[in-house]
Protein backbone atom coordinates (compact mmCIF):
# COMPACT_ATOMS: atom_id res chain seq x y z
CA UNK A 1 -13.66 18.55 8.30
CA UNK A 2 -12.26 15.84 10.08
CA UNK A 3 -14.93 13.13 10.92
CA UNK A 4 -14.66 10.11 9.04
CA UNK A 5 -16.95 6.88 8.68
CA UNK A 6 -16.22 3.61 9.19
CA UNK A 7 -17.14 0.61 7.74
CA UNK A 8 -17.02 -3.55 8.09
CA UNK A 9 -15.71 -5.30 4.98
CA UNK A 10 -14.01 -8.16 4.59
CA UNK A 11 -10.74 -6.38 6.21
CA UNK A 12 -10.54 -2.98 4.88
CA UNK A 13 -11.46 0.63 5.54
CA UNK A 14 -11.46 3.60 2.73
CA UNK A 15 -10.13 6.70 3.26
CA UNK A 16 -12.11 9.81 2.13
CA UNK A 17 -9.68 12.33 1.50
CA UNK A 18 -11.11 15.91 0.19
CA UNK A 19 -13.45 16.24 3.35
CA UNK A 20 -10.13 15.12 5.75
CA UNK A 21 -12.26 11.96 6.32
CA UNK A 22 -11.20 8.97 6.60
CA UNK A 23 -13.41 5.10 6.30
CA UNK A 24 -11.95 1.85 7.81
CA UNK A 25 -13.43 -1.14 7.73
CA UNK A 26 -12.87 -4.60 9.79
CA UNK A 27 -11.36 -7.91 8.73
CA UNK A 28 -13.00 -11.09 10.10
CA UNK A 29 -11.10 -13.44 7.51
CA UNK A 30 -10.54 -16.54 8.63
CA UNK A 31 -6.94 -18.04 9.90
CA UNK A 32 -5.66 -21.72 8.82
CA UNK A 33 -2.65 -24.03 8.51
CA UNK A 34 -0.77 -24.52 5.79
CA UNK A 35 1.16 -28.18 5.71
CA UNK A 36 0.39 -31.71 4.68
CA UNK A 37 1.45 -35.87 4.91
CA UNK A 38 4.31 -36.81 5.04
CA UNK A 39 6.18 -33.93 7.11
CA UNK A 40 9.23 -34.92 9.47
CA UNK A 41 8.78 -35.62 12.82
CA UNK A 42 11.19 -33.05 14.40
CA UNK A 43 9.08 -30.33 12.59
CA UNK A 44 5.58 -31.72 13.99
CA UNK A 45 6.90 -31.43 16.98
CA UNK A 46 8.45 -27.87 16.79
CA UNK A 47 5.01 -27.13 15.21
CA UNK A 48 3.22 -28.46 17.48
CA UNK A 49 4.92 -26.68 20.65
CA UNK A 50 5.21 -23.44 18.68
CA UNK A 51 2.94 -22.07 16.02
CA UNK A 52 -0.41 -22.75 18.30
CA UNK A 53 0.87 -21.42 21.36
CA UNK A 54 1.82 -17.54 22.13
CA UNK A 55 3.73 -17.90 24.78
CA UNK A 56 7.71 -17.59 24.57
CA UNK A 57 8.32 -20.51 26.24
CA UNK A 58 6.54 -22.43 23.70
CA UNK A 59 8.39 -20.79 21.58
CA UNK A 60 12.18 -21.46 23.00
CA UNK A 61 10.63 -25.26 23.29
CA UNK A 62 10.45 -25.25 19.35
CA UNK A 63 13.10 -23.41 18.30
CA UNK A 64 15.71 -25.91 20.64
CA UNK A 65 14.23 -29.46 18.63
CA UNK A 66 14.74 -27.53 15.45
CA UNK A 67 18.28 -26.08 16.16
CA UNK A 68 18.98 -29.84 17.64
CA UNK A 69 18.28 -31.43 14.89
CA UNK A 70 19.96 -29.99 11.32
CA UNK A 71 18.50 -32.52 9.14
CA UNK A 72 15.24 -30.73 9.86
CA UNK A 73 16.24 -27.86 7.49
CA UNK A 74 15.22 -29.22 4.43
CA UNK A 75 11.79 -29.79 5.52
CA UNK A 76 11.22 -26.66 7.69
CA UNK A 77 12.34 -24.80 4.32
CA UNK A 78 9.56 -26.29 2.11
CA UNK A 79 7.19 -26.14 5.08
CA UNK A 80 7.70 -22.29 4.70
CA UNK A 81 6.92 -22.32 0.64
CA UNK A 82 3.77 -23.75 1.75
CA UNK A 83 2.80 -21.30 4.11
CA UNK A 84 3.73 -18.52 1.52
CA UNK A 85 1.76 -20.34 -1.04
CA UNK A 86 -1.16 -20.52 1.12
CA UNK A 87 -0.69 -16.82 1.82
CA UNK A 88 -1.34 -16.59 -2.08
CA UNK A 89 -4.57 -18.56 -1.76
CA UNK A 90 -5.74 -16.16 1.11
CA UNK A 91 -5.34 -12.78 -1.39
CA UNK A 92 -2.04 -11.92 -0.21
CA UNK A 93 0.79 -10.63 -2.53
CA UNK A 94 4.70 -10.65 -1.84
CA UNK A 95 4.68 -7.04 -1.31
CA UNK A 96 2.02 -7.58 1.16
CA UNK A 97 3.46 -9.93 3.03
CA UNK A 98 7.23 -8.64 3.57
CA UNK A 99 5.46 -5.78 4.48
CA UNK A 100 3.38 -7.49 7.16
CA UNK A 101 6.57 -9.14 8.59
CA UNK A 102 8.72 -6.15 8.66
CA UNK A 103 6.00 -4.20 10.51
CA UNK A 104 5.16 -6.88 13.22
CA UNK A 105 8.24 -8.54 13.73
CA UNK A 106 11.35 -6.63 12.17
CA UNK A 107 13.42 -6.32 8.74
CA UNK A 108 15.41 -9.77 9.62
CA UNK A 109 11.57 -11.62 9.33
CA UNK A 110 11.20 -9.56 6.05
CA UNK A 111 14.63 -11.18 5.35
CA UNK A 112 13.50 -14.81 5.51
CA UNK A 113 10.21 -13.91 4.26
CA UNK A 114 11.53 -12.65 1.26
CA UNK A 115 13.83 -16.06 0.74
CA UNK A 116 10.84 -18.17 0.74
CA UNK A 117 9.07 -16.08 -1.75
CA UNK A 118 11.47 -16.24 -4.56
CA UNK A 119 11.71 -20.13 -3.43
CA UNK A 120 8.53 -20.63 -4.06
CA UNK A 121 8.36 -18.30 -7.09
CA UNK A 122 9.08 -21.02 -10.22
CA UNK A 123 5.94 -22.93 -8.79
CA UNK A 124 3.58 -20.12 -9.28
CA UNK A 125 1.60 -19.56 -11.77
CA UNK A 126 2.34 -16.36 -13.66
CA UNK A 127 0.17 -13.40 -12.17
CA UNK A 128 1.00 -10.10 -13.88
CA UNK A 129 2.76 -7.39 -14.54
CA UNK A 130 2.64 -6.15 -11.02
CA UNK A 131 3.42 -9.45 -9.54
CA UNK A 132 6.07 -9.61 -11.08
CA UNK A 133 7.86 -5.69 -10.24
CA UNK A 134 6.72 -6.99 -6.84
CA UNK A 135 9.00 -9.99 -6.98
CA UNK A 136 11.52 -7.83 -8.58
CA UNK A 137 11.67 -5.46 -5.54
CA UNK A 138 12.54 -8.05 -2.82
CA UNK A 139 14.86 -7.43 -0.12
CA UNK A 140 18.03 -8.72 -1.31
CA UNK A 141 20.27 -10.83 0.96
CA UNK A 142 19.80 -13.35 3.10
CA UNK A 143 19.82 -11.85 6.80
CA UNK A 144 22.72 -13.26 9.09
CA UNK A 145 22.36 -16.87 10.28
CA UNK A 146 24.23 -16.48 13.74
CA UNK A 147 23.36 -19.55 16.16
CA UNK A 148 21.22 -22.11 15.21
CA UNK A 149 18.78 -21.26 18.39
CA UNK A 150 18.24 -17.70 17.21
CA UNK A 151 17.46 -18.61 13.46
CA UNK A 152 15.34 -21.41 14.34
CA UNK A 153 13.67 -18.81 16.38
CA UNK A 154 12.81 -16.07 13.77
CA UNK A 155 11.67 -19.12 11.60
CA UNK A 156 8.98 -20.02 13.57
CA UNK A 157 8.10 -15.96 14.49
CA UNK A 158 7.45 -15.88 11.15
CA UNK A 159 5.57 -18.60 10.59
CA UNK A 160 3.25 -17.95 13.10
CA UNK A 161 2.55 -14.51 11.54
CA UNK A 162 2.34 -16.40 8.35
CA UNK A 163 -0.05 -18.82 9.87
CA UNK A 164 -2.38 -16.36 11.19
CA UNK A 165 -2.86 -13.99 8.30
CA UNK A 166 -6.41 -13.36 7.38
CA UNK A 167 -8.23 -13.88 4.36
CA UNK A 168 -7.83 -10.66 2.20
CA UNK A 169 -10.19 -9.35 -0.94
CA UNK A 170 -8.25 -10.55 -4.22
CA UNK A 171 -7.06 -8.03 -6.66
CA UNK A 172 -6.99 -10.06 -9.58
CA UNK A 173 -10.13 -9.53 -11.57
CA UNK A 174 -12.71 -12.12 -12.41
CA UNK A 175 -12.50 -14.51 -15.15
CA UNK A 176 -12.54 -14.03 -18.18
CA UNK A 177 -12.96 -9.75 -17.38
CA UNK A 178 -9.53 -9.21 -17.89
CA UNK A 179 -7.45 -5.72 -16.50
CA UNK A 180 -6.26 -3.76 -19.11
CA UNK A 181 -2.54 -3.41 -17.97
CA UNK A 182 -0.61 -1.17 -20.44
CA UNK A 183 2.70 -3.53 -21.65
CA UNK A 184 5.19 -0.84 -20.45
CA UNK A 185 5.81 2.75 -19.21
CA UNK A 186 4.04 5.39 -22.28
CA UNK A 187 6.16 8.30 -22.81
CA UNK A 188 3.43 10.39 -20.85
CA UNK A 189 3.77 8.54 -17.77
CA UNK A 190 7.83 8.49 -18.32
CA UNK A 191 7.38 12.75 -18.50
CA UNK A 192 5.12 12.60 -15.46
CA UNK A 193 8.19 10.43 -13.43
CA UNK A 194 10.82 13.18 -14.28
CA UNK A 195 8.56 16.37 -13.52
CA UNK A 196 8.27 15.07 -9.41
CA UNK A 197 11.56 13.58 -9.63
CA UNK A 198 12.85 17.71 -9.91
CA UNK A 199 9.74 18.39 -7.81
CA UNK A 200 11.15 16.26 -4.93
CA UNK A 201 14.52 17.67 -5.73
CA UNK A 202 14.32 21.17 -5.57
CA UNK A 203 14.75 23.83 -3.18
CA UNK A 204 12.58 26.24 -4.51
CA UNK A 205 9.07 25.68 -3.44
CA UNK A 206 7.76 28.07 -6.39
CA UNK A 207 9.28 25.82 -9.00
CA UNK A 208 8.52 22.63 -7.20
CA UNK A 209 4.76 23.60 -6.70
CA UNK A 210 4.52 24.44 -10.69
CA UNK A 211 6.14 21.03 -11.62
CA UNK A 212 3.63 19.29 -9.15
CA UNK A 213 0.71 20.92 -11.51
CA UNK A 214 1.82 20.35 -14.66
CA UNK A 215 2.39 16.58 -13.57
CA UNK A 216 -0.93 16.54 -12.78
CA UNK A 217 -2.06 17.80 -15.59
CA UNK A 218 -0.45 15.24 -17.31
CA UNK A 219 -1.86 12.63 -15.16
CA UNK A 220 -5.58 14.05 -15.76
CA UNK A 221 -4.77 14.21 -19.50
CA UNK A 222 -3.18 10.50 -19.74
CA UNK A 223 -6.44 9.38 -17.85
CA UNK A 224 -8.83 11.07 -20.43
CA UNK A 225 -6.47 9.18 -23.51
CA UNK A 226 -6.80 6.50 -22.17
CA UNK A 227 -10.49 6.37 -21.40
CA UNK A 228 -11.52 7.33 -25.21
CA UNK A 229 -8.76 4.25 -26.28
CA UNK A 230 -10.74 2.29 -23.83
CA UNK A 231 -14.26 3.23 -25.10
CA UNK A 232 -12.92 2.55 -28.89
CA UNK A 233 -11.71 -1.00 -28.29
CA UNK A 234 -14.32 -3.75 -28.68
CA UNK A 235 -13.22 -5.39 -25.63
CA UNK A 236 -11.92 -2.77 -23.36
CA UNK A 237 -10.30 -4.19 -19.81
CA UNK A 238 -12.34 -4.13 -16.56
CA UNK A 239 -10.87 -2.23 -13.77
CA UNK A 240 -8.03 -3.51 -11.22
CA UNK A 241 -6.60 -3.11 -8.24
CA UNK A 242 -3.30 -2.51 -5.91
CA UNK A 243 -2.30 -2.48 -2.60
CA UNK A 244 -0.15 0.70 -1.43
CA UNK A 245 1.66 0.77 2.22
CA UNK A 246 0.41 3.16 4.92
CA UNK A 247 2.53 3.00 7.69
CA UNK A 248 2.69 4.34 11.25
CA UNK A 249 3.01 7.13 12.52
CA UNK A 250 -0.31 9.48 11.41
CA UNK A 251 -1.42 6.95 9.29
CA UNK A 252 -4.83 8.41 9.24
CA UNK A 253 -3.83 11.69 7.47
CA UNK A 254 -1.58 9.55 5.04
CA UNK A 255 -4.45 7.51 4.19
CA UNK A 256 -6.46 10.69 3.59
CA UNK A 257 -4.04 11.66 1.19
CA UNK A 258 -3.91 8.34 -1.01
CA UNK A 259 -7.58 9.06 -1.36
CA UNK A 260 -7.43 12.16 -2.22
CA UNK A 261 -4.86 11.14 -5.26
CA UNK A 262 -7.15 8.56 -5.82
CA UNK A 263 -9.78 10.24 -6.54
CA UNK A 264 -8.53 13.13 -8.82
CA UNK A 265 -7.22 10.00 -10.74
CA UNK A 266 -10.64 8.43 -11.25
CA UNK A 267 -9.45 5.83 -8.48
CA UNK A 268 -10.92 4.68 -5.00
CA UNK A 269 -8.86 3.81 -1.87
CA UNK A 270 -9.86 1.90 0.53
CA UNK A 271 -7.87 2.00 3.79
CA UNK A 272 -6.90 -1.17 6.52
CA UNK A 273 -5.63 0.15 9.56
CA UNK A 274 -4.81 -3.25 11.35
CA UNK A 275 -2.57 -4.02 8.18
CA UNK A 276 -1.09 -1.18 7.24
CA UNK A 277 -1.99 -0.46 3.74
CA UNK A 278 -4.53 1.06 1.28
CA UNK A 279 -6.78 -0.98 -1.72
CA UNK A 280 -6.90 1.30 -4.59
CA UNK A 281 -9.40 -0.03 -7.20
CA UNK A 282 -9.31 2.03 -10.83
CA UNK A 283 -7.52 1.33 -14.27
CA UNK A 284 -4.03 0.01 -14.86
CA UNK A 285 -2.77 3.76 -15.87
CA UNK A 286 -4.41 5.55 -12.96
CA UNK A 287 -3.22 3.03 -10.68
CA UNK A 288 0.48 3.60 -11.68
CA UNK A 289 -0.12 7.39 -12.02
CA UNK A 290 -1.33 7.15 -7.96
CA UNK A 291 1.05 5.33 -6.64
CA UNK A 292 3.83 7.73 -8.42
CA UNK A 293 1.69 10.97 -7.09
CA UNK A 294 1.39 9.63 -3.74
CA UNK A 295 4.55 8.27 -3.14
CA UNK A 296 6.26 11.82 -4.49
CA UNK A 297 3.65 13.78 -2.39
CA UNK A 298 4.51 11.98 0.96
CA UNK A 299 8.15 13.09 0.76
CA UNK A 300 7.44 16.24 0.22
CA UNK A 301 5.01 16.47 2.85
CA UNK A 302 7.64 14.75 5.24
CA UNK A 303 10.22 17.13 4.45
CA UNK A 304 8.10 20.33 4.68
CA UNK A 305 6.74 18.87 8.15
CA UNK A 306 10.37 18.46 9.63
CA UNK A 307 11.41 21.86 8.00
CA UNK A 308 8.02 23.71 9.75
CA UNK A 309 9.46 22.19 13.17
CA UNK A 310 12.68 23.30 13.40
CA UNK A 311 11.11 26.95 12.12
CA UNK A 312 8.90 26.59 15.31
CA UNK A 313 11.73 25.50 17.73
CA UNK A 314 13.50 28.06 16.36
CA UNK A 315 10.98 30.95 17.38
CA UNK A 316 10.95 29.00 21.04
CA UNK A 317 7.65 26.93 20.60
CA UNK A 318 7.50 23.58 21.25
CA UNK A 319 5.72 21.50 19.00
CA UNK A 320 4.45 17.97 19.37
CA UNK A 321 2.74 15.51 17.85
CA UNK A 322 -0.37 17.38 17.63
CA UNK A 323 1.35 19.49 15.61
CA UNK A 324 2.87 16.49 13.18
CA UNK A 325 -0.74 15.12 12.43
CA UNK A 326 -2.49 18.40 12.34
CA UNK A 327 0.20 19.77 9.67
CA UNK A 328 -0.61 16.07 7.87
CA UNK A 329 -4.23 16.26 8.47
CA UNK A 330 -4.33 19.90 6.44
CA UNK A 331 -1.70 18.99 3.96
CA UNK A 332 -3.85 16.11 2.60
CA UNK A 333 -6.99 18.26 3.13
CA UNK A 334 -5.47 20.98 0.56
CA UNK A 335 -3.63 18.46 -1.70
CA UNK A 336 -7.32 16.90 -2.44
CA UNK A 337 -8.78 20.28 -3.84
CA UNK A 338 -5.53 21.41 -5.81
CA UNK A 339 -5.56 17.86 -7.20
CA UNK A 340 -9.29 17.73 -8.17
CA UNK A 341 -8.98 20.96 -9.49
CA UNK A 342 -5.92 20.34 -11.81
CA UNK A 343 -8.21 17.21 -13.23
CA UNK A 344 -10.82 19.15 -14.13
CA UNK A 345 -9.05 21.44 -16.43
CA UNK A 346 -8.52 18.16 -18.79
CA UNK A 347 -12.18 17.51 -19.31
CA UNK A 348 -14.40 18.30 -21.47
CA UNK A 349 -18.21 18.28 -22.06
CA UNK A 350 -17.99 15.70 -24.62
CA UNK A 351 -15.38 13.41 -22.65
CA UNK A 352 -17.78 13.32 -19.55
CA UNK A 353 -19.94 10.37 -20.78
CA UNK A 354 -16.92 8.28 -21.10
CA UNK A 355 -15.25 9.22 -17.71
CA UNK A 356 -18.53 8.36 -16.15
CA UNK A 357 -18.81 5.03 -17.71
CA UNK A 358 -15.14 4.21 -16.27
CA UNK A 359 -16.29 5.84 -12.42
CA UNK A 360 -19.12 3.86 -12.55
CA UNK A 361 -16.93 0.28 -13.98
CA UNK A 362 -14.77 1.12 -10.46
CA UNK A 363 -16.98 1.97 -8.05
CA UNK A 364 -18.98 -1.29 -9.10
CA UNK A 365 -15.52 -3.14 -9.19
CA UNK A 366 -15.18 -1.58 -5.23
CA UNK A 367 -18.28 -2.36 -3.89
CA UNK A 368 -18.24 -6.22 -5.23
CA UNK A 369 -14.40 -6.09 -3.24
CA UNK A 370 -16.07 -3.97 -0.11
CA UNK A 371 -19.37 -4.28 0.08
CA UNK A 372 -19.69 -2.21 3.60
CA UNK A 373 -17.54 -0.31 5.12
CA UNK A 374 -17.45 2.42 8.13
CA UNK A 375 -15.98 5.88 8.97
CA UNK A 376 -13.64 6.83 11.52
CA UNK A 377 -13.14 10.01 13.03
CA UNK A 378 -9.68 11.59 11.99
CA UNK A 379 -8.19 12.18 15.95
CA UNK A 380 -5.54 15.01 16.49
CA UNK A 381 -6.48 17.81 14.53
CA UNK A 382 -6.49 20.17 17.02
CA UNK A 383 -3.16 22.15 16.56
CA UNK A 384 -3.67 25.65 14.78
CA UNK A 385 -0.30 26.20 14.03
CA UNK A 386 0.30 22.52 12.27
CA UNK A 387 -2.75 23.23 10.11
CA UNK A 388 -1.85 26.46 8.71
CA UNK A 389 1.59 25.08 8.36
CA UNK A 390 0.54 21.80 6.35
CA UNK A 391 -2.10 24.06 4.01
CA UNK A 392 0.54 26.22 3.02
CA UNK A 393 3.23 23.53 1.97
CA UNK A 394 0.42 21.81 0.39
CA UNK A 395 -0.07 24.74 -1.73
CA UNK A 396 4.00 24.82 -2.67
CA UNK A 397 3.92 21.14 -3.10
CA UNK A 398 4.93 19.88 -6.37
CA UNK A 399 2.64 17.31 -7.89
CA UNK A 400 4.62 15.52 -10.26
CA UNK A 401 5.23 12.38 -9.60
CA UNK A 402 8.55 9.74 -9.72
CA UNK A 403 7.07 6.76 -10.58
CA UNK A 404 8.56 3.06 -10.57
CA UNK A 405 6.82 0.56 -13.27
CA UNK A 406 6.80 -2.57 -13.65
């Protein structure tokens, strides 16, 4: 119940969620340098002593020519737009890469990464609907310019990172198969948001557990509607993808329980542990309907951790982080069977040829992303009293989910 395989892709790992499994796989993407003619000489330099060197000293050695030389700004600006264009080039995306900088170097690098983005954002070419909530969602606010030493610093911390990213699978599907990406939010998907909206909110685990299910429900019915509107069209859309954030700490059981949401949803995941986030490969409308569950399902699994702790301290046990990821490790472990069995109350005999025909256009779309991958063992599920704890608010967790479209 909690092994997990691993596998070597081209910088992922999937997480398989109903057996509290988990799959990771390795990146060995290449690196490179964005940049080109022409640049000035005080950036070279700062370049030069900087970005291909990891030690601070380096570091403080480019950081004083820049903060010497103001005139520099200009250029170390559009240098930057490069680097985030390249970053494009590589299979990145803008939530990606804030993301990346706020987890390795800090929210003022997600700050500056952010600037550059929408900088660079009237030279690229238009990408999507959820390109475009992505550039919507930005950090706002340029972070605090004290001395010229310390920003020129966190410039070139974040160039390096930006410098160094590896090549990642691209989401967009191939040409000419286009996604089918529904123009806005249906009014299924807009009752599904408010049902684990009062999920999340209430304090009555009873009524939040039977909003979680009929959200579901929902889900698994929107899924079937929109596979027999897919099988009518003459040119129905090919399957897409998104990235979703799974962050430290217990990341494992987190990504176990994206996959389990994926799959009830007639989605894959696909988890990178080095990066911190999850591919999920299925439909536009499952995609959306994921992200909502999981995101909804995580809070509610945070909140009925932290309340199970104090319930422990109070009866004088001390519980530790064995506890945290056992209680995780179980919560996504039960979430995966209520979920699957929810979604199986919305199909029918004659619907299964067509949901079969869509599992079989995404796990095709998955492989041709991942074409190996590996397991890893799930570590730390060893605590008794965290499991039976994380089963049980698993089974009064509402699974309706909030949901933000683009």
């Amino acid at each position: 119940m909690t092994t997990s395989r691993t596998s070597r892709s081209s910088g992922s790992s999937r997480a398989a969620g109903s057996s509290g499994s988990s799959r990771s796989s390795r990146s060995s993407g290449p690196t490179g340098e964005s940049g080109g003619p022409g640049e000035s000489g005080t950036v070279d330099r700062a370049f030069r002593a900087a970005l291909y060197a990891a030690s601070d000293d380096a570091l403080d050695a480019g950081a004083s020519l820049l903060a010497a030389d103001p005139a520099a700004d200009a250029e170390l600006d559009r240098r930057g737009r490069e680097f985030v264009a390249t970053a494009w080039q590589r299979g990145w995306q803008p939530a990606d890469v804030v993301r990346i900088a706020g987890r390795e170097l800090g929210e003022a690098h997600a700050g500056l990464v952010a600037g550059l983005i929408r900088a660079q954002a009237p030279h690229d070419l238009p990408r999507g609907r959820r390109w475009t909530a992505q550039l919507d969602a930005l950090p706002t606010g340029a972070p605090p310019r004290t001395d010229r030493f310390t920003y020129a610093t966190a410039v070139l911390e974040l160039y390096r990172l930006l410098l160094r990213l590896p090549v990642l699978e691209h989401l967009e599907p191939s040409a000419g198969r286009p996604s089918a990406a529904p123009a806005g939010e249906s009014r299924v998907l807009g009752r599904i948001r408010a049902l684990l909206a009062k999920a999340e909110a209430t304090g009555f685990p009873e009524e939040a557990e039977a909003l979680s299910a009929k959200a579901q429900e929902l889900m698994a019915r929107h899924s079937v509607d929109e596979a027999l509107l897919a099988a009518r069209a003459p040119a129905p859309g090919t399957p897409g993808a998104c990235r979703i954030g799974v962050e430290p700490p217990y990341e494992q059981a987190k990504a176990v329980l994206l996959d389990a949401v994926a799959t009830a949803n007639h989605c894959r995941a696909v988890w990178n542990e080095p990066l911190g986030f999850s591919t999920v490969v299925g439909f536009e409308a499952e995609l959306d309907a994921v992200e909502l569950l999981y995101t909804s399902l995580l809070v509610q699994a945070t909140t009925a951790m932290t309340r199970a702790e104090a319930a422990q301290r109070a009866g004088g046990r001390k519980r530790t982080k064995t506890f945290r990821q056992s209680f995780l490790a179980a919560y996504a472990h039960r979430i995966g069977i209520r979920l699957a069995a929810a979604a199986e109350t919305q199909v029918t005999e004659d619907l299964l040829p067509v949901l079969a025909g869509r599992d079989l256009a995404v796990t095709d779309r998955l492989e041709r992303m991942f074409p190996e991958t590996t397991t890893t063992r799930l570590r730390g599920v060893s605590d008794a009293a965290g499991w039976t704890e994380g089963a049980q608010a698993a089974d009064r967790a509402q699974m309706k989910s909030r949901r933000r479209l683009g």
